[in-house]
Protein backbone atom coordinates (compact mmCIF):
# COMPACT_ATOMS: atom_id res chain seq x y z
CA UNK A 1 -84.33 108.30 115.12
CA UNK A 2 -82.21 110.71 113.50
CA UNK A 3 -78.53 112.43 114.19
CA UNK A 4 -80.64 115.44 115.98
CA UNK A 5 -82.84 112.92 118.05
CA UNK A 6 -80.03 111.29 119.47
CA UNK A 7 -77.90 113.79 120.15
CA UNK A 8 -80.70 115.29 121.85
CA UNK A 9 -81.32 112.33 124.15
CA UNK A 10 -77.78 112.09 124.90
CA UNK A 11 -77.25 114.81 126.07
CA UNK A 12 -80.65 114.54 128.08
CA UNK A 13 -79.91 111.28 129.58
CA UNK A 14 -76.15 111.04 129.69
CA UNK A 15 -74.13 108.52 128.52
CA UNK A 16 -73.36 105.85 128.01
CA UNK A 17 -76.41 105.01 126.09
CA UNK A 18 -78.33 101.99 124.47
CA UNK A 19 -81.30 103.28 122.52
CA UNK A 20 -83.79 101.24 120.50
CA UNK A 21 -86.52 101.90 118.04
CA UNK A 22 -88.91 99.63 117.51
CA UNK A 23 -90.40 100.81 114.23
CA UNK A 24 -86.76 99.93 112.73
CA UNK A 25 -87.55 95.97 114.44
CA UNK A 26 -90.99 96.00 113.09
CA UNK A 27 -89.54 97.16 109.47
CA UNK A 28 -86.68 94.51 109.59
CA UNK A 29 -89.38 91.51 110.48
CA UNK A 30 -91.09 92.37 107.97
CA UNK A 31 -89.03 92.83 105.32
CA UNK A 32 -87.41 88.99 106.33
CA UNK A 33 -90.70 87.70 106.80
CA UNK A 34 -91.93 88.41 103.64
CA UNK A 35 -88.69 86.51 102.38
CA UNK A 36 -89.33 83.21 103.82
CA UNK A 37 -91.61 80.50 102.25
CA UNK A 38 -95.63 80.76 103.04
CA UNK A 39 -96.38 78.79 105.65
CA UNK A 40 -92.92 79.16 107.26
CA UNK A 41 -92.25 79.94 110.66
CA UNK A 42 -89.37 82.29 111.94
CA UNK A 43 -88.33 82.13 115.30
CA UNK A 44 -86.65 85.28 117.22
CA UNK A 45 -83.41 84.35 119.10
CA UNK A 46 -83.61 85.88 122.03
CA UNK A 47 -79.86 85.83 122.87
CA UNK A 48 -79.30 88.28 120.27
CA UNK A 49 -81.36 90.98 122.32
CA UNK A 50 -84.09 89.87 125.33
CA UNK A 51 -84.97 93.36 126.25
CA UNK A 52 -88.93 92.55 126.75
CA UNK A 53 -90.21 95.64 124.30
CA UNK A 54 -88.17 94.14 121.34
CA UNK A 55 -89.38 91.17 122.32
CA UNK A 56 -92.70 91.42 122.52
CA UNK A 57 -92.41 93.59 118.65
CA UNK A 58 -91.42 90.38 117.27
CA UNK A 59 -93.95 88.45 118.31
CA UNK A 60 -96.58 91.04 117.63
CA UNK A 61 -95.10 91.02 113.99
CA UNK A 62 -95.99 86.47 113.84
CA UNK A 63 -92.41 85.75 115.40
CA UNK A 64 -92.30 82.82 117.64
CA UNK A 65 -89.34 82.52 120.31
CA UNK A 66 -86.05 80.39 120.67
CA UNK A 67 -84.45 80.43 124.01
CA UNK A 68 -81.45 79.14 125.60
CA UNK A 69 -81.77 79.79 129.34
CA UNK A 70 -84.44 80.29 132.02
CA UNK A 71 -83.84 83.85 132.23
CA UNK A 72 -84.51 84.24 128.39
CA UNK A 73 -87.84 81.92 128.83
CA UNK A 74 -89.44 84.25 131.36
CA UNK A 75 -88.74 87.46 128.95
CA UNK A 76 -90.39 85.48 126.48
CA UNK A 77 -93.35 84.19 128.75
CA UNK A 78 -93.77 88.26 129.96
CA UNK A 79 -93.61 89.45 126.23
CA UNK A 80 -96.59 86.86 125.76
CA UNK A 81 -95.33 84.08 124.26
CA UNK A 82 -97.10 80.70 125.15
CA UNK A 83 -94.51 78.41 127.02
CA UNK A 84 -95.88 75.17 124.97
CA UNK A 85 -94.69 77.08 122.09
CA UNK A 86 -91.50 78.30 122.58
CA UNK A 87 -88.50 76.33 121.71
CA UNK A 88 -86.03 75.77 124.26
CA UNK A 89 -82.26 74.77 122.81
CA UNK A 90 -78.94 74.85 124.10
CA UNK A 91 -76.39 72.15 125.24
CA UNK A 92 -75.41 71.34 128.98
CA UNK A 93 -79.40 71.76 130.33
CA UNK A 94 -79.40 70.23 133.85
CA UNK A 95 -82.20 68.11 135.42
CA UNK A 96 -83.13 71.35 137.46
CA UNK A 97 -83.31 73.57 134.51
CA UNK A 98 -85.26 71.20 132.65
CA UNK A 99 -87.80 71.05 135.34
CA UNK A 100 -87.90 74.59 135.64
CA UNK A 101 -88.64 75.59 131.93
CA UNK A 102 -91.35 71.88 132.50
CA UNK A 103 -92.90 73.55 134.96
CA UNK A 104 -93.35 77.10 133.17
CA UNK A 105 -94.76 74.74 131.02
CA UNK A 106 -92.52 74.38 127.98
CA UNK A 107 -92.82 71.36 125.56
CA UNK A 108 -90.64 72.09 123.04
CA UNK A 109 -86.48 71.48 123.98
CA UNK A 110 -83.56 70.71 120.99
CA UNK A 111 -81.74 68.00 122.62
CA UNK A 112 -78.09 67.59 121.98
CA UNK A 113 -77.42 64.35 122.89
CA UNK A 114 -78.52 61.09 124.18
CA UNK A 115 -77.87 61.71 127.38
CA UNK A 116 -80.14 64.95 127.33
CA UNK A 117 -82.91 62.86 125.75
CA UNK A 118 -82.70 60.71 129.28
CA UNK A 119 -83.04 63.57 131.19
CA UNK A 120 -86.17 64.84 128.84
CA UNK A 121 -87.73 62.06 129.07
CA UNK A 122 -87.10 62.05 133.23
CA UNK A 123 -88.86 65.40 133.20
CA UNK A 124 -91.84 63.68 130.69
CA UNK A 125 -92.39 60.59 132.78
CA UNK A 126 -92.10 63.20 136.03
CA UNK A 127 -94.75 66.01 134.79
CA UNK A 128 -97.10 63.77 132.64
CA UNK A 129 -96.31 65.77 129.97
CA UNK A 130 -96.05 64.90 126.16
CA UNK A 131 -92.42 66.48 125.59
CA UNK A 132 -92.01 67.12 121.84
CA UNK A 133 -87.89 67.15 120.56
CA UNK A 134 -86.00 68.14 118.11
CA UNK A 135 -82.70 66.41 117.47
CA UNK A 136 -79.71 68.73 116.96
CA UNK A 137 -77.72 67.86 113.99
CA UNK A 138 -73.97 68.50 114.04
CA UNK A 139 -73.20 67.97 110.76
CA UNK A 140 -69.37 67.02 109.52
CA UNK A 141 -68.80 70.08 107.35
CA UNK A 142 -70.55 73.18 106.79
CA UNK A 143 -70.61 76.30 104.28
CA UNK A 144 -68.50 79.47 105.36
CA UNK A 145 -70.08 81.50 107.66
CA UNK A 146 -69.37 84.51 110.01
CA UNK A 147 -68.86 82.38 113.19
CA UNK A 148 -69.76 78.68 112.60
CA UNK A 149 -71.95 76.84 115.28
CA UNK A 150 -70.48 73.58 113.95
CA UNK A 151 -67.29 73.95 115.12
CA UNK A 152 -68.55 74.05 118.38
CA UNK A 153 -67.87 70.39 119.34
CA UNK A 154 -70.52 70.07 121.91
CA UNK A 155 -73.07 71.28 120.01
CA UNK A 156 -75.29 68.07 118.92
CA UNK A 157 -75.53 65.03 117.42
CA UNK A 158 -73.40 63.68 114.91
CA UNK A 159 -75.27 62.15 112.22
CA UNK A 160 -75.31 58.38 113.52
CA UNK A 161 -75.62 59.01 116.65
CA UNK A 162 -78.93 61.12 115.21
CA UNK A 163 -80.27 58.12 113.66
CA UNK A 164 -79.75 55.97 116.84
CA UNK A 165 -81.18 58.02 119.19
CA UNK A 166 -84.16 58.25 117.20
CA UNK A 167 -84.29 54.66 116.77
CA UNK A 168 -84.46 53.99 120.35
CA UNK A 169 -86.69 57.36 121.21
CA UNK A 170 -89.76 55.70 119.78
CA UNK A 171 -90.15 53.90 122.66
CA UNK A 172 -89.70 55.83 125.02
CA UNK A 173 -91.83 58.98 126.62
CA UNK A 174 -90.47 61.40 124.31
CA UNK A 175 -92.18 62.29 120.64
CA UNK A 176 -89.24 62.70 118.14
CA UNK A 177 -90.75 65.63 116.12
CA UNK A 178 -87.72 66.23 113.68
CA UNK A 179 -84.06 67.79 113.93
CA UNK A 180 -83.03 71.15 114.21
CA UNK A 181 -79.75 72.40 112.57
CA UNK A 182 -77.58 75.23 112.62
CA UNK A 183 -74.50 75.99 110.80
CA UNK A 184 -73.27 79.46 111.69
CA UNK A 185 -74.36 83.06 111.68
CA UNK A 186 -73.57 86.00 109.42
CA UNK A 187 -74.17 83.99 106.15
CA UNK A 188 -72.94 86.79 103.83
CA UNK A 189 -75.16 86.56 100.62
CA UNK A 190 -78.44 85.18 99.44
CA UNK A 191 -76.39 82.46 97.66
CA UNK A 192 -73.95 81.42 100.97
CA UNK A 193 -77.88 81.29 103.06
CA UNK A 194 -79.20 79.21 100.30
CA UNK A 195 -76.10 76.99 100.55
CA UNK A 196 -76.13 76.40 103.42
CA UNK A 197 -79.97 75.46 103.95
CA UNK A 198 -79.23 72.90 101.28
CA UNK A 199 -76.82 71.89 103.47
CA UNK A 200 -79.10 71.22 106.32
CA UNK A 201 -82.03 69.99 104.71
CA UNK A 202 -79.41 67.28 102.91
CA UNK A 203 -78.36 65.95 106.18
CA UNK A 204 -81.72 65.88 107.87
CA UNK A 205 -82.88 63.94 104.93
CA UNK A 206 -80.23 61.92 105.22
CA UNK A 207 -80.77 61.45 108.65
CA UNK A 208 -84.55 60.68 108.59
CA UNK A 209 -84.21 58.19 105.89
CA UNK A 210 -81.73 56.66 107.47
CA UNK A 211 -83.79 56.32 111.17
CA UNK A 212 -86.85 55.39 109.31
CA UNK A 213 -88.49 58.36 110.38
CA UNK A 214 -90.57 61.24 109.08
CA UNK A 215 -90.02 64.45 110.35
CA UNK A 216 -93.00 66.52 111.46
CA UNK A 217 -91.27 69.73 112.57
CA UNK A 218 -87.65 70.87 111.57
CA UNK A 219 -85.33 73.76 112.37
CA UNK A 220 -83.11 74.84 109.29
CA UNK A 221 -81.31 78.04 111.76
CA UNK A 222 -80.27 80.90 110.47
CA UNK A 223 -77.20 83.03 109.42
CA UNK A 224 -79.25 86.16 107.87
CA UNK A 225 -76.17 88.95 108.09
CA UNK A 226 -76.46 92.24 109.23
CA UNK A 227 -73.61 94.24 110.33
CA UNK A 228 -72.19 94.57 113.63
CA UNK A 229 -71.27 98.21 115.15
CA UNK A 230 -70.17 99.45 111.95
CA UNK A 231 -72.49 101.51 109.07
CA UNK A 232 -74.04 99.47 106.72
CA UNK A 233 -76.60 97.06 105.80
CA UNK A 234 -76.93 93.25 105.22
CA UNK A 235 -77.51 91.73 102.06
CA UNK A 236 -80.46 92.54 99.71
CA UNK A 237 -82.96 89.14 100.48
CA UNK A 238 -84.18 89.22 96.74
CA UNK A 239 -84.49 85.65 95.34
CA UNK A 240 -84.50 84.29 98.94
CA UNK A 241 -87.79 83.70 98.73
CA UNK A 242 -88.17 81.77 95.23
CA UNK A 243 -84.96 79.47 96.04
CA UNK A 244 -86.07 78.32 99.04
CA UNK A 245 -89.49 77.43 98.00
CA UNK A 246 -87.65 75.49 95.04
CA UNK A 247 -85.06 73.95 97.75
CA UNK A 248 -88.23 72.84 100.14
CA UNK A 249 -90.32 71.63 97.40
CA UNK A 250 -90.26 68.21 97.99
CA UNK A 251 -91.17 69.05 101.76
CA UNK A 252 -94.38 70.31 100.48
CA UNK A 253 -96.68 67.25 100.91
CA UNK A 254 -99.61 66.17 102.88
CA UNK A 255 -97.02 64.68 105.58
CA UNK A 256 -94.12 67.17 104.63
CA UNK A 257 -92.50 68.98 107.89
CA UNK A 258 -93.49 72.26 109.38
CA UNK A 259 -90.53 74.48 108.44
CA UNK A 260 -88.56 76.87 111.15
CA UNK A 261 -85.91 79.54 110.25
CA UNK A 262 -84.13 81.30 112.95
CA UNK A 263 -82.59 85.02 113.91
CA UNK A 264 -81.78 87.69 115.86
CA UNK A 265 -79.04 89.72 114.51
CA UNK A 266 -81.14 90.67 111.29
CA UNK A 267 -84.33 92.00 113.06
CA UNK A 268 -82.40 94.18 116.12
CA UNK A 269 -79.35 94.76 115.35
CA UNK A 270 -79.99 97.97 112.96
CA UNK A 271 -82.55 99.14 115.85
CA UNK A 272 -80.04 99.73 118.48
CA UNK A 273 -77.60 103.21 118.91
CA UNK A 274 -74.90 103.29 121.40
CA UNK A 275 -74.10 106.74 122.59
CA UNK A 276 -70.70 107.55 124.17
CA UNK A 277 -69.12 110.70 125.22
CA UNK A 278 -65.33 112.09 123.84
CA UNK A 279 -64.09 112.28 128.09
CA UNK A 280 -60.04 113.12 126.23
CA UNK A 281 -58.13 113.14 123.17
CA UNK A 282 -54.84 112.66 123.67
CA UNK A 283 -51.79 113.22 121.02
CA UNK A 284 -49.42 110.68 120.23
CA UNK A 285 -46.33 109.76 118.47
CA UNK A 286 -48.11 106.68 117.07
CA UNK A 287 -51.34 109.06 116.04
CA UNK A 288 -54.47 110.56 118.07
CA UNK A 289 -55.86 108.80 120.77
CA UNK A 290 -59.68 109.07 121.65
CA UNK A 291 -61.04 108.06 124.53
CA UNK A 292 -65.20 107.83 125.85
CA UNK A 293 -66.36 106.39 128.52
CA UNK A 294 -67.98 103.40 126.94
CA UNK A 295 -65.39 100.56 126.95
CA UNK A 296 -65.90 96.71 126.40
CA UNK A 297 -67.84 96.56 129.22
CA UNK A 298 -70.65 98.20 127.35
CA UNK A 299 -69.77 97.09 123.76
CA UNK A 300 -67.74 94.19 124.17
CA UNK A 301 -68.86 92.29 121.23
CA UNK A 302 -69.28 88.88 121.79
CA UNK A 303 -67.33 88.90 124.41
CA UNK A 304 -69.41 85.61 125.81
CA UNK A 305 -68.33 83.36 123.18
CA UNK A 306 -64.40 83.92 124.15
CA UNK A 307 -63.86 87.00 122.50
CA UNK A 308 -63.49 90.44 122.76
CA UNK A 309 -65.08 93.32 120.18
CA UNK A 310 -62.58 93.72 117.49
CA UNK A 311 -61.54 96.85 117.32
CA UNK A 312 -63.36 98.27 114.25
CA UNK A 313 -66.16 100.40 115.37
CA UNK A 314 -68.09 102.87 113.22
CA UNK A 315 -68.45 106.02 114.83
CA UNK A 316 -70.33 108.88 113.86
CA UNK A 317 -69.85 112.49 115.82
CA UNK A 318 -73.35 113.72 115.82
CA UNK A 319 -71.99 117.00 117.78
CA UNK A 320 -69.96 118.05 114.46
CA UNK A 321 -71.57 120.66 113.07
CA UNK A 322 -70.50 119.44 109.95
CA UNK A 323 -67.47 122.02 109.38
CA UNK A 324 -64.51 119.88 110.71
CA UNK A 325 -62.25 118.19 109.34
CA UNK A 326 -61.92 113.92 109.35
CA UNK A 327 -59.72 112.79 111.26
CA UNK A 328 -57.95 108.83 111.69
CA UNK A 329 -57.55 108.03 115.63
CA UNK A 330 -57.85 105.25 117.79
CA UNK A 331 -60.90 104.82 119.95
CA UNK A 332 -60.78 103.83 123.54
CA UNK A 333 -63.05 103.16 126.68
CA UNK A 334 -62.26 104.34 130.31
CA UNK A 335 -61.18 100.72 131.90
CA UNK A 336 -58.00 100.09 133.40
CA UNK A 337 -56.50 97.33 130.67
CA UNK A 338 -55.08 97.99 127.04
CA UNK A 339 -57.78 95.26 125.90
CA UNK A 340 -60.32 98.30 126.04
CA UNK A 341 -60.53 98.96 122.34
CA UNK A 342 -62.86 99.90 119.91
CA UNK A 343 -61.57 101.07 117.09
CA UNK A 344 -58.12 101.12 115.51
CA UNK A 345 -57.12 103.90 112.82
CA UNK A 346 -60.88 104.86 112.61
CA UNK A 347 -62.32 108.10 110.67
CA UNK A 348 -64.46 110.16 111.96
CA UNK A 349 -65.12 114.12 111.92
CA UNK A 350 -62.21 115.86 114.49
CA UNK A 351 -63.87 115.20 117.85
CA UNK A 352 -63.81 117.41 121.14
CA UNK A 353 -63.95 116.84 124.31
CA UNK A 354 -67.58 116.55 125.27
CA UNK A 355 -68.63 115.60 122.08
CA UNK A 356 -71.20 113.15 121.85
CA UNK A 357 -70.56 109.93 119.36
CA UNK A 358 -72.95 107.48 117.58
CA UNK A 359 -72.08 103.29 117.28
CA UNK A 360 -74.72 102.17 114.40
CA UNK A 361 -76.38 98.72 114.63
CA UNK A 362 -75.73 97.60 118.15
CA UNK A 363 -79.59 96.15 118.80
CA UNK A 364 -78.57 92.83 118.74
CA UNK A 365 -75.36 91.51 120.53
CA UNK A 366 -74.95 94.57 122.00
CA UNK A 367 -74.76 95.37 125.92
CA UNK A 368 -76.09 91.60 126.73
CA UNK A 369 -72.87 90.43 124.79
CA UNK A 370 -70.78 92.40 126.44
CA UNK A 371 -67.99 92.42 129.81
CA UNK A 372 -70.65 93.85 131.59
CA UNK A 373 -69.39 93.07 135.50
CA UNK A 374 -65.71 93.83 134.13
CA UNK A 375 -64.48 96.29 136.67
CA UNK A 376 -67.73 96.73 138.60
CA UNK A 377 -68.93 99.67 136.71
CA UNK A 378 -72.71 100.54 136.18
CA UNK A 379 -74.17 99.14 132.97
CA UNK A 380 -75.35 101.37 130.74
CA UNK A 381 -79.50 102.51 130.97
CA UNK A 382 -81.24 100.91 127.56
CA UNK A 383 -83.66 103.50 126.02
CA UNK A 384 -86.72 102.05 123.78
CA UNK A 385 -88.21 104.61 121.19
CA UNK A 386 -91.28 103.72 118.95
CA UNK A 387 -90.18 106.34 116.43
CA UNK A 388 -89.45 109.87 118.36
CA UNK A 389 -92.32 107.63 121.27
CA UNK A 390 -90.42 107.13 124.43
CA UNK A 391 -91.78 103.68 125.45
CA UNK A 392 -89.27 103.29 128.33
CA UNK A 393 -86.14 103.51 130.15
CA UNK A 394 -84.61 99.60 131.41
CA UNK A 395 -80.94 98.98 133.29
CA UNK A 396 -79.49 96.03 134.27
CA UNK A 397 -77.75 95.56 137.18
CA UNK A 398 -74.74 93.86 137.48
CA UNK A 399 -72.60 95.25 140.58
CA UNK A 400 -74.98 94.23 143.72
CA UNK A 401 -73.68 91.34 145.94
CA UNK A 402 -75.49 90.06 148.62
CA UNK A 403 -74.84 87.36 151.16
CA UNK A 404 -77.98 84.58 150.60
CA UNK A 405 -79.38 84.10 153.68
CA UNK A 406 -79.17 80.57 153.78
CA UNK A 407 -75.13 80.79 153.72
CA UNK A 408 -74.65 83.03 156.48
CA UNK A 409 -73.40 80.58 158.83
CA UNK A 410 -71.43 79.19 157.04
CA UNK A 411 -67.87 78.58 158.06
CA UNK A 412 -69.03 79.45 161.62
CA UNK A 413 -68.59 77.23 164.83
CA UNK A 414 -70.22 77.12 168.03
């Protein structure tokens, strides 16, 4: 959708705004798929974006589905993913969740240690059911990334512990399928992605030899950059393609793995607008001051993994009529803190009050990554366009509290 498309829906719906298109998802998919090695399978990450019309784009496209919580599994199951497929990862899974996601009839789970494995193979003994694992590799150093998954300490297994675990999972009710590894996100260039799935395939060979195993099904992640609330667009995949074929060559035998990349960021994120409303501009000493009435409560930028956005937003004033002046100013929501800050010393063309502004490539990570509860305020309603197609209007809700019904006499006598 262009400038004049969302300005016009802004100022139809209000802000502030999420809106989606889902040709730009289909054209990102696409353009990654056709970067991977034949016979490769990519999986979408749902925690990058789980509203269910994305969702159900990338698996039209040949996507299958990665999930990390029950919530995410039954946005998957409605977008028409089969539960036996879908690959359910994530440390700290309890015995109930387990059985849950069993029940709903996934067979696929990443364990991340050995006491997960116990509790899979609990739930295996329990339903009957043949569950299929991957083991998740932590391994002991890593390529640079954006934000590195391995140093998170409790994601996975070490390497030794690895090749135990699968010693002593052959006989038990578990099939060890292969491992599943992944060293960070926002893996800047074709050469740092390469790198680093050198990396992994190294220490799952490693791994394998070592347990006496062959691997029928492995996980390699991800780390395919795109930008995050700021213009732009990730790296050119050219030569992705041809060096991982020549990385996974030996993996191309009769009993050689089936091979699974990862993402999320790199399919939604340049699909998603957030539009937010100038509310004041205030002068200052120190320079202007803008403020709109989304805060980090609406963009917060990671905010669930312990930090908040930093304040470098991209905006683009699509009510300029392309006759002002740019101007440097810091950009601010409407909650009560001084954390609620989006950009710092930004430019963008002199804004007004009531002018309407633009945050590029917000589909993934977006509202879902976000303070949303902070201050009790209303999240923001998520628009999904195919092209200038309205396909529908979603908003979550995050201020309703109800007493259950099965605590309400609780702390009461007589």
């Amino acid at each position: 959708m262009d400038h004049a498309g969302l300005l016009h829906t802004a100022q139809f719906c209000g802000t502030p705004l999420y809106v989606y298109d889902l040709a730009e998802v289909r054209a990102r998919t696409a353009e990654l798929l056709a970067a991977l090695p034949e016979r490769s399978k990519l999986l979408y990450s749902l925690k990058a974006n789980p509203l269910e019309p994305l969702v159900s784009q990338v698996r039209a496209a040949g996507c299958g589905a990665e999930v990390s919580s029950l919530g995410e599994l039954d946005v998957a199951l409605a977008a028409g993913f089969d539960a036996a497929e879908v690959l359910y990862t994530g440390p700290g899974k309890s015995d109930a969740e387990v059985a849950v996601a069993v029940e709903r009839g996934v067979t696929y789970f990443s364990a991340e240690s050995s006491v997960e494995l116990a509790r899979l193979g609990r739930a295996a003994i329990g339903s009957g059911l043949a569950l299929r694992v991957l083991l998740r590799l932590q391994p002991t150093d890593r390529p640079a990334s954006g934000l590195s998954m391995a140093d998170g300490r409790q994601f996975g297994f070490e390497p030794k512990e690895a090749v135990a675990a699968w010693r002593a999972a052959g006989a038990g009710a578990l099939v060890v399928e292969g491992c599943h590894v992944y060293l960070g996100s926002q893996l800047g260039t074709v050469e740092h992605l390469l790198a680093g799935f050198a990396h992994a395939k190294q220490v799952i060979d490693e791994v394998s030899d070592a347990a006496g195993a062959t691997p029928r099904f492995v996980d390699l992640g991800g780390g395919f950059p795109w930008p995050y609330a700021v213009r732009g667009n990730g790296c050119e995949l050219t030569d992705l393609r041809s060096g991982l074929t020549d990385l996974l060559a030996d993996w191309t035998a009769g009993s050689a793995p089936r091979v699974a990349f990862e993402t999320g960021r790199r399919i939604t994120a340049s699909a998603g607008h957030l539009l937010t409303t100038v509310v004041d501009v205030k002068e200052r000493a120190g320079g202007v001051v803008i403020v709109v009435d989304a805060g980090i409560n609406v963009l917060g930028g990671m905010a669930g993994l312990g930090r908040v956005l930093r304040p470098n937003a991209t905006f683009d004033n699509l009510s300029a009529d392309g006759d002002r002046d740019p101007l440097t100013a810091d950009v601010v929501g409407p909650l009560c803190t001084p954390l609620d800050r989006l950009a710092m010393r930004t430019e963008l063309a002199t804004p007004k009050v009531g002018d309407v502004l633009s945050v590029p490539n917000v589909g993934a990570y977006g509202l879902t990554a976000s303070l949303t509860a902070f201050l009790s305020r209303p999240a923001p309603p998520e628009l999904v366009f195919d092209g200038d197609e309205l396909v529908g209007s979603w908003q979550l809700t995050t201020t309703a509290f109800q007493k259950p019904a099965q605590f309400s006499k609780v702390g009461t006598h007589g």
